[in-house]
Protein backbone atom coordinates (compact mmCIF):
# COMPACT_ATOMS: atom_id res chain seq x y z
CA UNK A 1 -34.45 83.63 4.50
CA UNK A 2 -31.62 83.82 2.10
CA UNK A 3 -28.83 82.63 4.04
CA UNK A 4 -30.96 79.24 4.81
CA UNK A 5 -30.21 77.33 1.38
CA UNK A 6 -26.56 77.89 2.25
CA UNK A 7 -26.37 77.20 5.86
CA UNK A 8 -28.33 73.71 4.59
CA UNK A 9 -25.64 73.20 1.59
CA UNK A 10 -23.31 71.00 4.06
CA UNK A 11 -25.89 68.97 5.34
CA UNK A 12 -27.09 67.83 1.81
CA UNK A 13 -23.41 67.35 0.29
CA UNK A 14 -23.05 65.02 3.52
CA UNK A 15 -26.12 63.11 2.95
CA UNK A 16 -25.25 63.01 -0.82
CA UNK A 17 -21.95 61.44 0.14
CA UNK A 18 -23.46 58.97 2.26
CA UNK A 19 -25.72 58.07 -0.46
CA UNK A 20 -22.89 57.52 -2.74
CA UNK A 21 -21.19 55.45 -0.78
CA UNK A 22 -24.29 53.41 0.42
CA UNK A 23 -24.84 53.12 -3.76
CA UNK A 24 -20.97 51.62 -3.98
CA UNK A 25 -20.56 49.34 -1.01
CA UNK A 26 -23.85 47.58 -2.70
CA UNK A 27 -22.33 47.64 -6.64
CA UNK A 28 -19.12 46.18 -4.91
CA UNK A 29 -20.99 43.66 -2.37
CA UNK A 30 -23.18 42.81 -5.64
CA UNK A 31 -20.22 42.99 -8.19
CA UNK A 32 -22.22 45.48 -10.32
CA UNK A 33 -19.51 47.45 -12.02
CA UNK A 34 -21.64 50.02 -13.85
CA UNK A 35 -22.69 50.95 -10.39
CA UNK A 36 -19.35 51.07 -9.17
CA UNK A 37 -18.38 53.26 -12.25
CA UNK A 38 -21.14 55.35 -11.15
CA UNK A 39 -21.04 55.77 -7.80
CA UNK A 40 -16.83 55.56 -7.01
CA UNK A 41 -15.86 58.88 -8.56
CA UNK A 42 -18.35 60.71 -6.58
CA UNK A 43 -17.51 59.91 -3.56
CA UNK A 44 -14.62 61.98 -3.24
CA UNK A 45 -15.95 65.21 -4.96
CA UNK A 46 -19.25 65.08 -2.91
CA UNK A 47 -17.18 65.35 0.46
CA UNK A 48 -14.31 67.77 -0.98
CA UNK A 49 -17.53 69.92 -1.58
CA UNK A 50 -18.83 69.44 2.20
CA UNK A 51 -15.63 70.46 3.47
CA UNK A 52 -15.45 73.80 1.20
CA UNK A 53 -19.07 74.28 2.29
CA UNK A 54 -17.84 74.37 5.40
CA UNK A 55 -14.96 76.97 5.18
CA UNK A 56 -12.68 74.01 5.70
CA UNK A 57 -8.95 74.01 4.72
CA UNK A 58 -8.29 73.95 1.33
CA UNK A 59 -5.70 71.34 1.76
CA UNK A 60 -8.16 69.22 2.52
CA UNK A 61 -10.10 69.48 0.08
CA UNK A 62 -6.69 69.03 -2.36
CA UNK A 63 -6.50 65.68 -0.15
CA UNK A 64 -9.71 64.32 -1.03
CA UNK A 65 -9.41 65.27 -4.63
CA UNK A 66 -6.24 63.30 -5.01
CA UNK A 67 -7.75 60.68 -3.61
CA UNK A 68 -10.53 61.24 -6.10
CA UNK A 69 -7.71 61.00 -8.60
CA UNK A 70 -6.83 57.71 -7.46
CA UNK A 71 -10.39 56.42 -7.48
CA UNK A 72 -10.64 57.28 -10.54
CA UNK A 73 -7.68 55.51 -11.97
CA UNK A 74 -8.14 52.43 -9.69
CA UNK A 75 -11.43 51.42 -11.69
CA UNK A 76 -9.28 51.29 -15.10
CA UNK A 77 -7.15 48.49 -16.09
CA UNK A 78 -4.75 50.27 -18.24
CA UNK A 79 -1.03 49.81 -18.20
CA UNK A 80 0.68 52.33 -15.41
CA UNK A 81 -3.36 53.15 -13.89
CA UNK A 82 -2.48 51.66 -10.72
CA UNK A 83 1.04 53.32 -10.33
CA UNK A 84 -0.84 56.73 -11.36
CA UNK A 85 -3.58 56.12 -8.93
CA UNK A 86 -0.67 55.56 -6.28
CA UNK A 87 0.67 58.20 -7.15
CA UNK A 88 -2.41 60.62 -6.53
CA UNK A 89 -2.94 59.01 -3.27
CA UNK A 90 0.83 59.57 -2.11
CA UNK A 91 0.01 63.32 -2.57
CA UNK A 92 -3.15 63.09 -0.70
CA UNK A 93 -0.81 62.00 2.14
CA UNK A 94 1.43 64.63 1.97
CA UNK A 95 -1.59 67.21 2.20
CA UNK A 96 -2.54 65.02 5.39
CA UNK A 97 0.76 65.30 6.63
CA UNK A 98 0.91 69.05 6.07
CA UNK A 99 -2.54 69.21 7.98
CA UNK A 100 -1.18 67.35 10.80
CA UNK A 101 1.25 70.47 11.52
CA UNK A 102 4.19 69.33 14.03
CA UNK A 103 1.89 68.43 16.89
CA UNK A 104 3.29 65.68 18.57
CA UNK A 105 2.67 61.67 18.42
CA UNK A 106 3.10 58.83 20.97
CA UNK A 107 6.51 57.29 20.59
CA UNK A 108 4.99 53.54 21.11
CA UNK A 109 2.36 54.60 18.45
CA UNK A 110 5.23 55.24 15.69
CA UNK A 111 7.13 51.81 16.93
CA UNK A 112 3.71 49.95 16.35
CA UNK A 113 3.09 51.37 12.64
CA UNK A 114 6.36 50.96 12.02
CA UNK A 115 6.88 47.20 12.72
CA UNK A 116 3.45 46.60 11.19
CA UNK A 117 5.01 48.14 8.06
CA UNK A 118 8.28 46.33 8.06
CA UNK A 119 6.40 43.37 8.41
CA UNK A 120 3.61 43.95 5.63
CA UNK A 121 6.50 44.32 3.44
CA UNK A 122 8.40 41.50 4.45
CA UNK A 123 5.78 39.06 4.06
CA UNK A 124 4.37 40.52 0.99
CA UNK A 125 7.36 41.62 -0.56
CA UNK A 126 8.16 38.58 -2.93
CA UNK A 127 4.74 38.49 -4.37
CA UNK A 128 4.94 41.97 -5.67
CA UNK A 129 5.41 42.39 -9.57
CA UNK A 130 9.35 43.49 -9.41
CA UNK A 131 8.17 46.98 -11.25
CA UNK A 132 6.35 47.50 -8.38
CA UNK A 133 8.11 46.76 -4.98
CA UNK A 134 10.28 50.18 -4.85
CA UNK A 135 7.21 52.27 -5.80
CA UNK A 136 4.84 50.25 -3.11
CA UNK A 137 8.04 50.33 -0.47
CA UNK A 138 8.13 54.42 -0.92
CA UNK A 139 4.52 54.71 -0.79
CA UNK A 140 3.97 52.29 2.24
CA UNK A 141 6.52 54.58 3.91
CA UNK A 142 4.66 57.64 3.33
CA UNK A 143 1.20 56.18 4.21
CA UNK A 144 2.01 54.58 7.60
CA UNK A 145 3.79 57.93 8.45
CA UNK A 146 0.20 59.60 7.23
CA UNK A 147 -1.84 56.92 9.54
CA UNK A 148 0.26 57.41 12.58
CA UNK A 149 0.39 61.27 12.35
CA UNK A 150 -3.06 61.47 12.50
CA UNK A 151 -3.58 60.18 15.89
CA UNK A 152 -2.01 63.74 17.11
CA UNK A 153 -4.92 65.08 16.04
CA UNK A 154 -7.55 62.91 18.37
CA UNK A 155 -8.97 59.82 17.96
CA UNK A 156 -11.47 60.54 14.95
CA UNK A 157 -8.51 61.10 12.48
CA UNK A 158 -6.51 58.87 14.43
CA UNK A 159 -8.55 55.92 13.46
CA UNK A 160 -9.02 57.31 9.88
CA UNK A 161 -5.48 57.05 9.36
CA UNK A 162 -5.38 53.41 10.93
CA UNK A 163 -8.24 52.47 8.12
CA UNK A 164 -6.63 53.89 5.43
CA UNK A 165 -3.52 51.82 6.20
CA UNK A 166 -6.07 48.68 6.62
CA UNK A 167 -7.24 49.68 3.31
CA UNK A 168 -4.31 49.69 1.56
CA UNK A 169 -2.95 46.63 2.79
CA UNK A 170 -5.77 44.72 2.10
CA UNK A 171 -5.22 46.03 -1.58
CA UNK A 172 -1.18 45.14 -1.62
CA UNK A 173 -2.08 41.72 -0.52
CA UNK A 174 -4.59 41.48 -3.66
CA UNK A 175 -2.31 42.59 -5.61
CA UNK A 176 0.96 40.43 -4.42
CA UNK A 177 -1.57 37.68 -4.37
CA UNK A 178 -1.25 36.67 -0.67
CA UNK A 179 -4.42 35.38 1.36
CA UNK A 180 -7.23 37.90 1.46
CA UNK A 181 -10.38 37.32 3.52
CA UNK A 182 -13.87 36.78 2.31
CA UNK A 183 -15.43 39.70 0.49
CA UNK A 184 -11.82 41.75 0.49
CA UNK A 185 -13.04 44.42 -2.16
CA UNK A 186 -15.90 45.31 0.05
CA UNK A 187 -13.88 45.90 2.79
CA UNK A 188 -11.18 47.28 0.90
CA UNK A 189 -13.76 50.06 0.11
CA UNK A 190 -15.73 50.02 3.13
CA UNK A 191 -12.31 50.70 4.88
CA UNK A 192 -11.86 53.36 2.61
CA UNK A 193 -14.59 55.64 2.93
CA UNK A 194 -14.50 55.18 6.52
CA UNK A 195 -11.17 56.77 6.69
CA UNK A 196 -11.59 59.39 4.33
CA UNK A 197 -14.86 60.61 6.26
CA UNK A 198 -12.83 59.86 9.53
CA UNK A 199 -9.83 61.80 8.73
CA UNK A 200 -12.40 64.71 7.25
CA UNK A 201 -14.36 65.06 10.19
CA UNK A 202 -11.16 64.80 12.62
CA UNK A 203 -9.55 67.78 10.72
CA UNK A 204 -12.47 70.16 10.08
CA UNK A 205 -12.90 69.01 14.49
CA UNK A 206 -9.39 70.29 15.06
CA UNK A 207 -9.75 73.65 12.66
CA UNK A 208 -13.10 74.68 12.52
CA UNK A 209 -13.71 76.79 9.63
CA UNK A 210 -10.22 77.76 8.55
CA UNK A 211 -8.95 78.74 5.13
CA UNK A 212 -5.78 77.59 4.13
């Protein structure tokens, strides 16, 4: 009997998750920021918890917190909050890249994120604020390598990474005010979560119940 509220502890963080993020895609879809202040910064937390319910990796769990970070600084408008939030998320990447280990990706894979990258940039490159096109360049760099890395580990993380890059772009183009499609923050975020529950379940998949 006493081991059952623990063995049930994932399985409610999970479900808490997914009601967080049901809660934001509507506050977004809606344009209800109190319920995006609400609901974004507990998205992250919520499934850094699952995974340490789990016994998962602890770099993981740094990887969702940083990205937590960058939630978190994404909702304020202050000077240097979106380089700060870019900044969180470029270390979640490096804990995903560290995850990844050395196992070994498809050649054609890494020639198709990195044309899609060179291009990105190319097309989006004079509408970035000049502050920002080194910072975005670096960081592009280091989240395509992220995206196509985490094919090695199987399809689930392998299309978590490709999100995340979707994600991201769709945010570059917003902010070097190129054409966006309808609704872009709602699939900016819908994008999102997707690959942060994507890349999640493809590591914890890969490494059941390890402790780093």
């Amino acid at each position: 009997m006493s081991g059952r509220p623990a063995h049930r502890l994932p399985g409610a963080l999970l479900a808490a998750f997914a009601v967080a993020a049901l809660a934001e895609l509507v506050s977004v879809a809606v344009d209800a920021r109190t319920g995006q202040l609400l609901a974004k910064p507990l998205l992250m937390p919520l499934l850094a918890a699952y995974v340490a319910a789990r016994g998962g990796p602890r770099l993981l769990v740094a990887a969702l917190l940083l990205g937590w970070g960058g939630d978190v600084f994404l909702l304020s408008s202050a000077d240097g909050a979106f380089l700060a939030g870019m900044g969180c998320f470029a270390a979640g990447h490096l804990c995903y890249l560290v995850l990844f280990g050395r196992r070994r990706t498809r050649a054609g894979l890494a020639f198709g994120y990195g044309l899609a990258l060179v291009v990105a940039l190319a097309l989006l490159w004079s509408g970035l604020p000049a502050e920002l096109r080194v910072p975005v360049a670096v960081y592009s760099l280091l989240l395509a390598a992220m995206a196509c890395r985490a094919s090695a580990l199987g399809p689930l993380a392998g299309a978590g990474g490709a999100l995340f890059l979707l994600s991201d772009t769709l945010i570059a183009t917003g902010v070097a005010e190129a054409p966006q499609p309808p609704a872009a923050d709602l699939w900016i975020m819908l994008t999102y979560i997707a690959a942060q529950a994507l890349l999640t379940a493809g590591i914890l998949r890969s490494r059941p119940r390890t402790h780093d």
